[in-house]
Protein backbone atom coordinates (compact mmCIF):
# COMPACT_ATOMS: atom_id res chain seq x y z
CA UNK A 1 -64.75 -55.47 20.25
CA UNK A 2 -62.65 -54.43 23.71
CA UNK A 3 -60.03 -56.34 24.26
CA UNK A 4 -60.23 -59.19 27.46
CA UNK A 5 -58.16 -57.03 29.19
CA UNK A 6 -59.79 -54.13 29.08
CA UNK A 7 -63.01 -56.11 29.84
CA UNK A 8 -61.20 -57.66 32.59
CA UNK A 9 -60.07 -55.03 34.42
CA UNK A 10 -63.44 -54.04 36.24
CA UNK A 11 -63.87 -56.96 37.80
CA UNK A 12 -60.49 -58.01 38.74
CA UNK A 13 -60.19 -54.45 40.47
CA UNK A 14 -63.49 -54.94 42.11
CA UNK A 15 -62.63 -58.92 43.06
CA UNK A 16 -59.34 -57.30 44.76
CA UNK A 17 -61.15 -54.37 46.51
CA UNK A 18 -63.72 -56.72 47.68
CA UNK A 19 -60.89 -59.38 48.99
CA UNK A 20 -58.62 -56.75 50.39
CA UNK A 21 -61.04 -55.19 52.65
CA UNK A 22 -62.06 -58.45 54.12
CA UNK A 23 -58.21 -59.86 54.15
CA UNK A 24 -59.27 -62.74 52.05
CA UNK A 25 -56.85 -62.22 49.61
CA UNK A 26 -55.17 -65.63 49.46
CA UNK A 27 -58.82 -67.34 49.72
CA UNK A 28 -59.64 -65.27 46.63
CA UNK A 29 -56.74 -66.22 44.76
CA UNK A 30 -57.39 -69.42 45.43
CA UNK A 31 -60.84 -69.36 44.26
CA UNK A 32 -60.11 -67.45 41.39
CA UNK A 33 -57.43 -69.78 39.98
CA UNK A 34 -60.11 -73.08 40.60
CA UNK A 35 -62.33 -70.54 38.64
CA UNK A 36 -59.68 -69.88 35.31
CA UNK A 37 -59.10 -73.54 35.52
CA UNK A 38 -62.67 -74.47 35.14
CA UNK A 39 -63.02 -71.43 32.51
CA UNK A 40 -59.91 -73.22 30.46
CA UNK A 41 -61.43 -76.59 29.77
CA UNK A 42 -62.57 -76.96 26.63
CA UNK A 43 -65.89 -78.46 27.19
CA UNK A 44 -66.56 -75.50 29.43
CA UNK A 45 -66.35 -73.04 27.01
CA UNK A 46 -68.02 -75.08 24.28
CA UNK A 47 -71.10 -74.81 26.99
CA UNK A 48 -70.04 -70.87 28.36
CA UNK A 49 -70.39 -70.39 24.14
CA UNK A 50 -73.77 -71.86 23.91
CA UNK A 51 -76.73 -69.10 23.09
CA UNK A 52 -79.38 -71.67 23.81
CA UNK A 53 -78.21 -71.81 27.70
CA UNK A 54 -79.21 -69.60 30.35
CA UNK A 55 -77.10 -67.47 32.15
CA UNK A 56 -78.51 -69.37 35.49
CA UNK A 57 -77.30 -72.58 33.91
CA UNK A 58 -73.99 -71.67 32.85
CA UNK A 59 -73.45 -70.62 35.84
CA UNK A 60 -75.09 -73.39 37.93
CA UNK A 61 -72.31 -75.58 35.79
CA UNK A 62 -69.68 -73.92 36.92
CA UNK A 63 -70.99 -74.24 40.29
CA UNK A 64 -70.93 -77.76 40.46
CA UNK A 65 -67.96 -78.46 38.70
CA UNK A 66 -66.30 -76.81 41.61
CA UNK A 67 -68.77 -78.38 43.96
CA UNK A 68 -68.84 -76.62 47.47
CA UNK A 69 -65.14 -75.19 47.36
CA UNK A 70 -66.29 -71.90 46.67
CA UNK A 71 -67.00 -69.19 49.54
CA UNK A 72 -70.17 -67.65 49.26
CA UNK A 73 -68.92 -64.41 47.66
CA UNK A 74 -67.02 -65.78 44.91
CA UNK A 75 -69.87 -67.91 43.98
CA UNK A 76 -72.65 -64.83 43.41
CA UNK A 77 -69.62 -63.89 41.80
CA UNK A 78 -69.54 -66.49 39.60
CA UNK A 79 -73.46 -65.30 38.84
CA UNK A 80 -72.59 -61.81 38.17
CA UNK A 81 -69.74 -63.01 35.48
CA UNK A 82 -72.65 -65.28 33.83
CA UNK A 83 -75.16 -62.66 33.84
CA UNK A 84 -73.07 -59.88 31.81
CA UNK A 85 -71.73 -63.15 29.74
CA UNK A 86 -67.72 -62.79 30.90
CA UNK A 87 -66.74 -65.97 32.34
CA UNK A 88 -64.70 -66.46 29.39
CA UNK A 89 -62.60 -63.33 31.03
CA UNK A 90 -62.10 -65.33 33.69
CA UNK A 91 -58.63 -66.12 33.52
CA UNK A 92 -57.27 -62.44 32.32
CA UNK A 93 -59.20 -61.60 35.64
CA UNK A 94 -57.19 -63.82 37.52
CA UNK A 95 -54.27 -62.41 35.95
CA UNK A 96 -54.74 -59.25 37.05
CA UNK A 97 -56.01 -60.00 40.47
CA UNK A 98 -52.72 -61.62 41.09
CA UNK A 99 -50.96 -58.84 39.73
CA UNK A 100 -52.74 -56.30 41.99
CA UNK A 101 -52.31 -59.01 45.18
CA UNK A 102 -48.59 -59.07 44.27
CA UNK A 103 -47.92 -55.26 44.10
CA UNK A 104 -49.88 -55.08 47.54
CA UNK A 105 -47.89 -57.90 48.94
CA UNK A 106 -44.66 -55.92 47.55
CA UNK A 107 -44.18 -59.58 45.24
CA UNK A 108 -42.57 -59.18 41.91
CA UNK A 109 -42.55 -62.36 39.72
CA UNK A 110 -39.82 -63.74 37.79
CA UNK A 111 -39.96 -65.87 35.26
CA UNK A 112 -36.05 -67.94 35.15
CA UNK A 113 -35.44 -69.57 32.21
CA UNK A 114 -32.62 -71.28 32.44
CA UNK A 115 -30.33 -74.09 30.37
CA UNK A 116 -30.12 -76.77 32.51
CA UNK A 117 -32.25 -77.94 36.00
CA UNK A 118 -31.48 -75.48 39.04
CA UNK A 119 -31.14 -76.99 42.31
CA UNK A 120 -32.66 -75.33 45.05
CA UNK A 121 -29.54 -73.89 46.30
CA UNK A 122 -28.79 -72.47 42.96
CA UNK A 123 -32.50 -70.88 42.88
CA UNK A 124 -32.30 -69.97 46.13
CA UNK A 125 -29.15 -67.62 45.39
CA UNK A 126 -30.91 -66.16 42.26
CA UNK A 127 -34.10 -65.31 44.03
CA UNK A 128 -31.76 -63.73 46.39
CA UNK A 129 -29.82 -61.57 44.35
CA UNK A 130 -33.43 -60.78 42.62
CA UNK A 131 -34.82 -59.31 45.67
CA UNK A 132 -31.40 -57.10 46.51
CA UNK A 133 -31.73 -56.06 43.21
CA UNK A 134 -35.59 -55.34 42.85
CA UNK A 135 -36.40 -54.48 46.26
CA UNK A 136 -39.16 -56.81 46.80
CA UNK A 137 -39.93 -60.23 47.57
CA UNK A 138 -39.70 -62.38 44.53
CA UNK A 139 -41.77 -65.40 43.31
CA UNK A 140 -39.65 -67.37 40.82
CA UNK A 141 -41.58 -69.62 38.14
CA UNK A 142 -38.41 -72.05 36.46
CA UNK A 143 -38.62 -73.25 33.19
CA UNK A 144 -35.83 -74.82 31.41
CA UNK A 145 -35.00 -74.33 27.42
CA UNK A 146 -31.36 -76.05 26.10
CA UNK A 147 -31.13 -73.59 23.29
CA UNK A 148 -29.91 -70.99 25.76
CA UNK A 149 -26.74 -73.16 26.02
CA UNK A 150 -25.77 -71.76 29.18
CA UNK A 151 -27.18 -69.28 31.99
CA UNK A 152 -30.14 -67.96 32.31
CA UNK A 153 -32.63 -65.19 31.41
CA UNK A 154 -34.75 -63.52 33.70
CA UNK A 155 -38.23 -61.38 32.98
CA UNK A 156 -39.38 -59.30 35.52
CA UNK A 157 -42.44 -57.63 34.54
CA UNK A 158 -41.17 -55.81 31.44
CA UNK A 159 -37.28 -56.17 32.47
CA UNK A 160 -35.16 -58.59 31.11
CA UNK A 161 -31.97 -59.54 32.41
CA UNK A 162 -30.26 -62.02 29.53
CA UNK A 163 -27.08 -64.10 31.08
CA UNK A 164 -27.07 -66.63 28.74
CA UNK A 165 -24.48 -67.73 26.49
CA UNK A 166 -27.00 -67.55 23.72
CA UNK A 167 -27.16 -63.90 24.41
CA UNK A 168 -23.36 -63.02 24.93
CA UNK A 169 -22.50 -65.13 21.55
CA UNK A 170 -25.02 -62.83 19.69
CA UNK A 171 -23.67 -59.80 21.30
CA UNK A 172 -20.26 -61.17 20.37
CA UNK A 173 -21.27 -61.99 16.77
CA UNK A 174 -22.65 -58.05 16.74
CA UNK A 175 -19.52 -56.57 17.53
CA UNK A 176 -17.69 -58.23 15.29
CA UNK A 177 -19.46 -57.39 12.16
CA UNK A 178 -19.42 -53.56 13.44
């Protein structure tokens, strides 16, 4: 069986092509992350699961659950996901849509995870030195995790830039038993 991303992929690159040439990107986004949401409930995919439903129902369900907040285009969408029986893609779709909005937008996201709360000014200077460094505009997503001690770690894309003292300690600890 072909991995969701793999599966994904068509229709995320399709989704963007179709968004992009209308400049509805940030309407799409939009619609797609309502869409992953919906396609994340449990119930949802207990019924997206179901053999004995129709295609037209499932997707009539999904429909309604998002009731009217759905341009036109996402919703045939929506139908065309249903039909080929992927709406349980949806969210790797999403993934990848954003991913494809973000190179387009010249975005790179980082995800800061950091040992104590930042305060904006503090995240403000990191997102700054981020973009010198990257080149790009970056979108910062904070978490916070106390077994890092001190500093914080950064992931961009497949990058990672460890500050912590976690890090330096084990670095530390490995250059002494050399």
């Amino acid at each position: 069986m072909a991995e969701p991303r793999t599966i994904a992929r068509p229709y995320a690159e399709a989704v963007f092509s179709l968004a992009d040439g209308a400049g509805k990107l940030p309407e799409w986004s939009a619609a797609l992350a309502n869409l992953a949401a919906v396609a994340a409930d449990a119930r949802v995919r207990a019924v997206v699961g179901d053999p004995n439903l129709s295609s037209a129902k499932v997707a009539g369900l999904f429909l309604s659950i998002l009731g009217g907040r759905l341009p036109d285009d996402a919703e045939n969408f929506v139908r065309v996901l249903a039909d080929n029986g992927r709406l349980d893609v949806l969210g790797e779709i999403r993934t990848q849509f954003e991913a494809l909005k973000n190179e387009r937008e010249g975005v790179v996201e980082a995800e800061v995870v950091s040992a104590f709360e930042m305060d904006q000014a503090q995240l403000a200077d990191l997102v700054t030195r981020l973009e010198k460094h990257t080149g790009k505009k970056v979108k910062a997503h904070v978490m916070v995790d106390k077994e890092l001690i001190g500093g914080v770690k950064v992931v961009l894309g497949d990058k990672v830039i460890d500050g912590s003292a976690r890090a330096q300690l084990g670095a530390l600890e490995a250059a002494l038993k050399a």
